[in-house]
Each structure stands twice: as C-alpha cells, then as structure tokens.
N, C-alpha and C. Protein backbone atom coordinates (compact mmCIF):
# COMPACT_ATOMS: atom_id res chain seq x y z
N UNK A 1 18.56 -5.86 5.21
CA UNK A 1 17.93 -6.59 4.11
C UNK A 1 17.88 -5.71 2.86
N UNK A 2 17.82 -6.64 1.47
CA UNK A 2 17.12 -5.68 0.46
C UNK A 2 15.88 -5.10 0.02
N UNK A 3 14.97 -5.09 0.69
CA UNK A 3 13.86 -5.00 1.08
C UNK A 3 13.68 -3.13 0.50
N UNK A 4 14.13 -2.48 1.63
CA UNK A 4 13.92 -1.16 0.92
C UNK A 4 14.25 -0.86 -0.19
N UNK A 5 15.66 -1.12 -0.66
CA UNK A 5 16.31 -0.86 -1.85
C UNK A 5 15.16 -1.62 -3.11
N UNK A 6 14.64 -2.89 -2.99
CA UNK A 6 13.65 -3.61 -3.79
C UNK A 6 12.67 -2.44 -3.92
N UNK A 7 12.00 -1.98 -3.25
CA UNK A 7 10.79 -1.54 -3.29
C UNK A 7 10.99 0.04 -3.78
N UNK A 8 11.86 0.83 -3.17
CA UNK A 8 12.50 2.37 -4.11
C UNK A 8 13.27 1.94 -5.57
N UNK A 9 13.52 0.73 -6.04
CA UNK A 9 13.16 0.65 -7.16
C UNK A 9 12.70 0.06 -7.94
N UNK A 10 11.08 -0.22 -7.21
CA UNK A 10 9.88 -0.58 -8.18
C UNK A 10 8.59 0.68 -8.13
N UNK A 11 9.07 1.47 -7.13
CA UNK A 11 8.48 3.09 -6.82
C UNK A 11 8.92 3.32 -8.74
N UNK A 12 10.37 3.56 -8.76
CA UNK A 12 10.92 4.31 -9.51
C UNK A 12 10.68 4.18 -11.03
N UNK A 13 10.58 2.56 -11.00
CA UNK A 13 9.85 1.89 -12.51
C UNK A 13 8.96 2.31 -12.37
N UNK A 14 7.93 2.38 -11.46
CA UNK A 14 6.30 2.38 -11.87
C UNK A 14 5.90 3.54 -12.07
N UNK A 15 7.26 4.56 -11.82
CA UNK A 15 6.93 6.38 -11.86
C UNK A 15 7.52 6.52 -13.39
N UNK A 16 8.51 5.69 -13.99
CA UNK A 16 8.87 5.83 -15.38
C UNK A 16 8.08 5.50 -16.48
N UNK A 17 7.44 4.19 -16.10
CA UNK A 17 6.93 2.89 -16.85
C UNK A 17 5.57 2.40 -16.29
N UNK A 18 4.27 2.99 -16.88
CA UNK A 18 3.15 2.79 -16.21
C UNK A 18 2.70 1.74 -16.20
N UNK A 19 2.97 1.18 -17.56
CA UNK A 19 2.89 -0.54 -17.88
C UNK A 19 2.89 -1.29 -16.49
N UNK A 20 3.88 -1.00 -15.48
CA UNK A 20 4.61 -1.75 -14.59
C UNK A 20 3.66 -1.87 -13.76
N UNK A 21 3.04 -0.70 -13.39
CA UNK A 21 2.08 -0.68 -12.10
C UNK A 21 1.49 -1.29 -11.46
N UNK A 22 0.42 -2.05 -12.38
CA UNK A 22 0.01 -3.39 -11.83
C UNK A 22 0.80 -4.33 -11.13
N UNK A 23 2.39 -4.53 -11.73
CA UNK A 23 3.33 -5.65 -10.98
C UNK A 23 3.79 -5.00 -9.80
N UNK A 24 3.72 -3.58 -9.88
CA UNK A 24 4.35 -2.64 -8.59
C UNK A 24 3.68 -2.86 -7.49
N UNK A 25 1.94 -3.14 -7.65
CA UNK A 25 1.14 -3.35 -6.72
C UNK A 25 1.34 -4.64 -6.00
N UNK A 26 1.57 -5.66 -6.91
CA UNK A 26 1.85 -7.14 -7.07
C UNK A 26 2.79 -7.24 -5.55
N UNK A 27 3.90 -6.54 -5.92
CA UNK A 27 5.01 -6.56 -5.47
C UNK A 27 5.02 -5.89 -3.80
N UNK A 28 4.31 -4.48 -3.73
CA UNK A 28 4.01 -4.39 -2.37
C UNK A 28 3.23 -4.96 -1.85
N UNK A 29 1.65 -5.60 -2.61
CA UNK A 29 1.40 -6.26 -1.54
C UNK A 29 2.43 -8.06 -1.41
N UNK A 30 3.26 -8.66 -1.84
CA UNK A 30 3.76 -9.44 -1.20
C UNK A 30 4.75 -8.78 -0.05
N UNK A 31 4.82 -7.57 -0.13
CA UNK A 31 5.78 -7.47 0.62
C UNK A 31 4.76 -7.09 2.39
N UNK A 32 3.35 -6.57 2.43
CA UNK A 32 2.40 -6.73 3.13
C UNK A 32 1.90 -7.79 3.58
N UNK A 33 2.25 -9.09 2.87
CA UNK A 33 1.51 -10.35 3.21
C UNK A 33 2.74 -10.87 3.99
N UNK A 34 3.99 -10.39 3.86
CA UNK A 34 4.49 -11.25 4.42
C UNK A 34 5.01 -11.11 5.92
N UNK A 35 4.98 -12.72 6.32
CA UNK A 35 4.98 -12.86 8.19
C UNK A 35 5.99 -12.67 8.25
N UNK A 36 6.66 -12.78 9.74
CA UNK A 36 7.51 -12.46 10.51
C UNK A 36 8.13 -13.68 11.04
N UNK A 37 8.96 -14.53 10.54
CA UNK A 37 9.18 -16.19 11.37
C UNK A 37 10.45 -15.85 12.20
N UNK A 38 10.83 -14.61 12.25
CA UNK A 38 12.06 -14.61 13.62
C UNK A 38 12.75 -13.88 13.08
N UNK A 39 13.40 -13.59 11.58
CA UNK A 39 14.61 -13.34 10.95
C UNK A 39 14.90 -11.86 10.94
N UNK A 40 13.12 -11.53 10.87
CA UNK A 40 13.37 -9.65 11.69
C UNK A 40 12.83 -8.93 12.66
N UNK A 41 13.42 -8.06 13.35
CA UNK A 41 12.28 -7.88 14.65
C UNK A 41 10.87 -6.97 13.78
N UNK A 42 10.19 -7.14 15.26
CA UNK A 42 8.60 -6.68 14.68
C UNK A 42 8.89 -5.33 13.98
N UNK A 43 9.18 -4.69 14.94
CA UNK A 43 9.58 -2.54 14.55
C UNK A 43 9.94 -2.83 12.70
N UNK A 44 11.16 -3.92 12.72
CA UNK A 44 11.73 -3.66 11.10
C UNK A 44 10.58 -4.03 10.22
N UNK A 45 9.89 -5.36 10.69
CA UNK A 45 9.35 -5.63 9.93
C UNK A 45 7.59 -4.79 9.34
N UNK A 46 7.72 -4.10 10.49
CA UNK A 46 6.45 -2.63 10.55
C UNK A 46 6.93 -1.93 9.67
N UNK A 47 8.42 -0.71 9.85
CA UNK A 47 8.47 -0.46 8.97
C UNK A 47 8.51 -0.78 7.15
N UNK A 48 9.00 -2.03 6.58
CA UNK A 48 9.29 -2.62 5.59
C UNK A 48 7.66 -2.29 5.44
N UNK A 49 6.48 -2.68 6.36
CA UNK A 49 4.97 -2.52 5.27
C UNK A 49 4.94 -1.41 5.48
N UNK A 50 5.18 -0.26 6.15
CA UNK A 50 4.59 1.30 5.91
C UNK A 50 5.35 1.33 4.53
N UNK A 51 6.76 0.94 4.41
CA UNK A 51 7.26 1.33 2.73
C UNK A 51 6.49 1.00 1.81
N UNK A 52 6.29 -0.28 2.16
CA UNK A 52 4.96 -0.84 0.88
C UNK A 52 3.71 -0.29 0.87
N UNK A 53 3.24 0.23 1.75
CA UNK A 53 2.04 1.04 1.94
C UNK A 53 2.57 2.38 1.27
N UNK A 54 3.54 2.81 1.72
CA UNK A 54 3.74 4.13 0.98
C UNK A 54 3.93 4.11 -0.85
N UNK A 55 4.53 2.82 -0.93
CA UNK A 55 4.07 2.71 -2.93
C UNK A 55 3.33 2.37 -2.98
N UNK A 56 1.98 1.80 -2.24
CA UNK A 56 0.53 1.88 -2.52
C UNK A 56 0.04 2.91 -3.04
N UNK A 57 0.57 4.05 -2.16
CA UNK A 57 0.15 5.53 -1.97
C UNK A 57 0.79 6.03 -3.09
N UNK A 58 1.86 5.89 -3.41
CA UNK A 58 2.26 6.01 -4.78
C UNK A 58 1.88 5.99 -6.13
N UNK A 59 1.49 4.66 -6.17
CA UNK A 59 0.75 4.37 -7.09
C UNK A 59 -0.95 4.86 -7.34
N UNK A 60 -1.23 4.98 -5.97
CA UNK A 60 -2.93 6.27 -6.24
C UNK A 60 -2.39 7.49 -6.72
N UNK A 61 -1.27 8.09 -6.30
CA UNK A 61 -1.27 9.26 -6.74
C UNK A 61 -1.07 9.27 -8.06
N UNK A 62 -0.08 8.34 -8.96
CA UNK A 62 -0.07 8.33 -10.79
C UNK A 62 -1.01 7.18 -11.18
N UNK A 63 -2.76 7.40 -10.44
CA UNK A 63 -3.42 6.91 -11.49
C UNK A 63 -4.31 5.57 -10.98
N UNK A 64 -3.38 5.05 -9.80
CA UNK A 64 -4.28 3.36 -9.97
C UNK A 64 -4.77 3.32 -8.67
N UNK A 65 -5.58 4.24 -8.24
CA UNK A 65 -6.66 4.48 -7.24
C UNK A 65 -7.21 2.61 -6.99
N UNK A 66 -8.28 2.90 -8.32
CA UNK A 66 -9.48 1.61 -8.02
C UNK A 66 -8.35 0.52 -7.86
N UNK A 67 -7.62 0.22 -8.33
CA UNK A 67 -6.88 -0.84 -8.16
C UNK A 67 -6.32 -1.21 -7.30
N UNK A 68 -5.51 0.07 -6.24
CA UNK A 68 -4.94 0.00 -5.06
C UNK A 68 -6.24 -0.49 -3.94
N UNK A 69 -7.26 0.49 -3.97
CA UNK A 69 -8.14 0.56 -3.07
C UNK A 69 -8.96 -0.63 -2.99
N UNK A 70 -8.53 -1.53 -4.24
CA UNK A 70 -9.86 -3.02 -3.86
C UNK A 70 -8.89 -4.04 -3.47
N UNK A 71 -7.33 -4.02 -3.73
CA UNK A 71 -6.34 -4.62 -3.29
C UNK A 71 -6.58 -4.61 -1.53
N UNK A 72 -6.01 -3.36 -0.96
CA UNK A 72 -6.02 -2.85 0.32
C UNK A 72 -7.71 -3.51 0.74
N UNK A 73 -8.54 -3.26 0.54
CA UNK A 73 -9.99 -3.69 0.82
C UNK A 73 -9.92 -5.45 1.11
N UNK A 74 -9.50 -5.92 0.14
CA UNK A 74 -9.15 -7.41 0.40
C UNK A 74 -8.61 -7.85 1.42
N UNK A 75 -7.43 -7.45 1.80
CA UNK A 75 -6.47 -7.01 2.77
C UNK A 75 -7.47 -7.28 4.36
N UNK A 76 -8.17 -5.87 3.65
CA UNK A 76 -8.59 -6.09 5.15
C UNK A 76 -9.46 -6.88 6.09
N UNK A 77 -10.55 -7.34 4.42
CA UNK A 77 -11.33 -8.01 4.97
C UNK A 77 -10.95 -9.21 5.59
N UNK A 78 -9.84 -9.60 4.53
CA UNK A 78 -8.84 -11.30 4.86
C UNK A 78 -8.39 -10.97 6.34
N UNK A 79 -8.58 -9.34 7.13
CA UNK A 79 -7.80 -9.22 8.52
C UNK A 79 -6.39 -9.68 7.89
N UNK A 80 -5.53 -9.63 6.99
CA UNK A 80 -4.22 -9.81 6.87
C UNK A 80 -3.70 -8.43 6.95
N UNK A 81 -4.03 -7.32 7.42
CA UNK A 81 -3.11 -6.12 7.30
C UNK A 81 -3.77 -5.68 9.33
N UNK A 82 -2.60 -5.10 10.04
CA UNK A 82 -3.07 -4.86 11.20
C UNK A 82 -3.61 -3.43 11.35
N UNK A 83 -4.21 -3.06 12.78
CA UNK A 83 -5.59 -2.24 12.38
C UNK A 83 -4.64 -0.90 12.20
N UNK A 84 -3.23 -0.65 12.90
CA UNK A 84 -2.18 0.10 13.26
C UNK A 84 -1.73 0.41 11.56
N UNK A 85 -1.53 -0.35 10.66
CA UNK A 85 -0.88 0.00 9.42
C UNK A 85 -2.59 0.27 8.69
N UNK A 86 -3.67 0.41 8.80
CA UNK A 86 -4.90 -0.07 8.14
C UNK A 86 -4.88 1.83 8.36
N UNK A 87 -4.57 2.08 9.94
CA UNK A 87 -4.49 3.34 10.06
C UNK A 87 -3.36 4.26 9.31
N UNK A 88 -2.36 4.06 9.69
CA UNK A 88 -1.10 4.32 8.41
C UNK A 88 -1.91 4.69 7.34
N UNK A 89 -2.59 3.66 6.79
CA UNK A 89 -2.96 3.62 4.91
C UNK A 89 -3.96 4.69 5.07
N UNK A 90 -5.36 4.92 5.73
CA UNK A 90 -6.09 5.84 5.98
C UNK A 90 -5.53 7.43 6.46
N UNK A 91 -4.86 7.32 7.33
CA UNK A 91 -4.16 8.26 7.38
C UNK A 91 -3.20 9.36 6.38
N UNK A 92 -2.67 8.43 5.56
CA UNK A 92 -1.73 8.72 4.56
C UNK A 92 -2.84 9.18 3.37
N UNK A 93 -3.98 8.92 3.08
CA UNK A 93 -4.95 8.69 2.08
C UNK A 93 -5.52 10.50 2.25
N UNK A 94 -6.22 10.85 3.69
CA UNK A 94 -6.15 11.63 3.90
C UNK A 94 -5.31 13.25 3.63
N UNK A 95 -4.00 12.90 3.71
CA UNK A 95 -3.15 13.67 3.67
C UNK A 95 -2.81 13.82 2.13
N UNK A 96 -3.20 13.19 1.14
CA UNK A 96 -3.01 13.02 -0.12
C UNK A 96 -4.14 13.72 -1.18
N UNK A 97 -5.14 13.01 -0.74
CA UNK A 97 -6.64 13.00 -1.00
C UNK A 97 -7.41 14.38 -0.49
N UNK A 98 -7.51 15.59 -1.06
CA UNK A 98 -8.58 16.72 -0.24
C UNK A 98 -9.72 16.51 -1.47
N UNK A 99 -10.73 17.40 -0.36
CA UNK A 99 -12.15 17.29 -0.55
C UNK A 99 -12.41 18.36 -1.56
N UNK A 100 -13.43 17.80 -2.20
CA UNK A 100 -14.28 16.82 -2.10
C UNK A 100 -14.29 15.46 -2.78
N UNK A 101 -14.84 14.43 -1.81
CA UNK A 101 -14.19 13.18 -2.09
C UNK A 101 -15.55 12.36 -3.27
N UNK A 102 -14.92 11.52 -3.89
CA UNK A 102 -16.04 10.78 -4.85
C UNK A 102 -17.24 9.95 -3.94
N UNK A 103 -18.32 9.92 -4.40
CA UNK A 103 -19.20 8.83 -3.64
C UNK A 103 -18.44 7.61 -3.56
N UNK A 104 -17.40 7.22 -5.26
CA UNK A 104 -17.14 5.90 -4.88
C UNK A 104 -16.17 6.19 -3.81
N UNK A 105 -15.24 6.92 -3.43
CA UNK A 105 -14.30 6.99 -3.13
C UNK A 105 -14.64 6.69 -1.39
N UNK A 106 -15.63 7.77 -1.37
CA UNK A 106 -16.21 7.55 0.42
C UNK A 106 -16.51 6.21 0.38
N UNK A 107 -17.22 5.70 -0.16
CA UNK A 107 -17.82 4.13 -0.11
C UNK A 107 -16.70 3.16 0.32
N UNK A 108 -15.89 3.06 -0.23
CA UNK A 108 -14.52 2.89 -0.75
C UNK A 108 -13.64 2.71 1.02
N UNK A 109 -13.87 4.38 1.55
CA UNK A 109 -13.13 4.21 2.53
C UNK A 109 -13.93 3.92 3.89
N UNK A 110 -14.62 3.68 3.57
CA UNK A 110 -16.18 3.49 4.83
C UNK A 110 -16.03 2.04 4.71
N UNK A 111 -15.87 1.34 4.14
CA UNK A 111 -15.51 -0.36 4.23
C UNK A 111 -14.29 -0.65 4.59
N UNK A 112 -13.26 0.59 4.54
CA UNK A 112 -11.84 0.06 5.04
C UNK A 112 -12.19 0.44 6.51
C-alpha cells in the first residue's frame, strides 16, 4: 500500500512547514481510526498505526504536545485505539519525554 510512503511524507512537511501540523495530526489520526475490512492482515495493519503513532510522536517533539495529547486522550476514551498501541504511544512518550515531567503533563498521562 501507500500508506507508509503517505505518512513519511506528511512527517516531512510538518518538519519543513509548521503551518501543516495540525493537518499532519488530522492525517495520522485517520490513519488510527481506520478498520480493518479484510484488505490487510492485522500485523500490517498494526504496523501502519505504530507509523502514525510515531508522527504523533513527531509532532510532540516540534512543538504540538497539547494538541497531540488531547487528540490521543479522545482516542482513548472513544476505546478506538487498542490497549497494545495505547502502550506503544506511552511507551514511546517515555523514551522521548525525561524528567521532570509538567503537572499538566502527568495529569495528561494518568488519564491515558
């Protein structure tokens, strides 16, 4: 599919062109919302959201934290993201993110 190639270059706009970011977010999470009706197996279609999770992660790192983090929050509450990629995103957040962390920020990840 074009799927990866789509998404390494809306990484690449949104690392040139900050303007974009917001649509960058736009853009991974459709690519998070979307089901599975047969056309790819589960594994592909796991990986395709860790990519989109990883320009989530992208996009916290140049800047759009609050924005990513109430997106993803939605996510979870809707239960539309599984608990396996919920871990991914926490995980990855971790490894990005050292201490010491903001009150909002703990708050933030204590509801995810």
């Amino acid at each position: 599919t074009l799927t990866p190639s789509i998404l390494s270059l809306v990484r690449i706009l949104s690392k040139k062109h900050a303007f974009t970011r917001p649509d960058a977010t736009q853009v991974a999470l459709v690519f998070l919302g979307h089901s599975n009706p047969g056309e790819l197996s589960s594994q592909k279609m796991r990986s395709l959201k860790e990519q989109a999770l990883r320009l989530l992660m992208h996009l916290m790192v140049a800047g759009e934290v609050a924005l990513v983090l109430r997106h993803v929050e939605r996510l979870v509450v809707k239960k539309a993201l599984d608990s396996s990629l919920v871990r991914y995103f926490l995980e990855s957040m971790l490894n990005i993110f050292q201490p010491p962390y903001s009150t909002t920020l703990t708050r933030t990840f204590g509801s995810l």
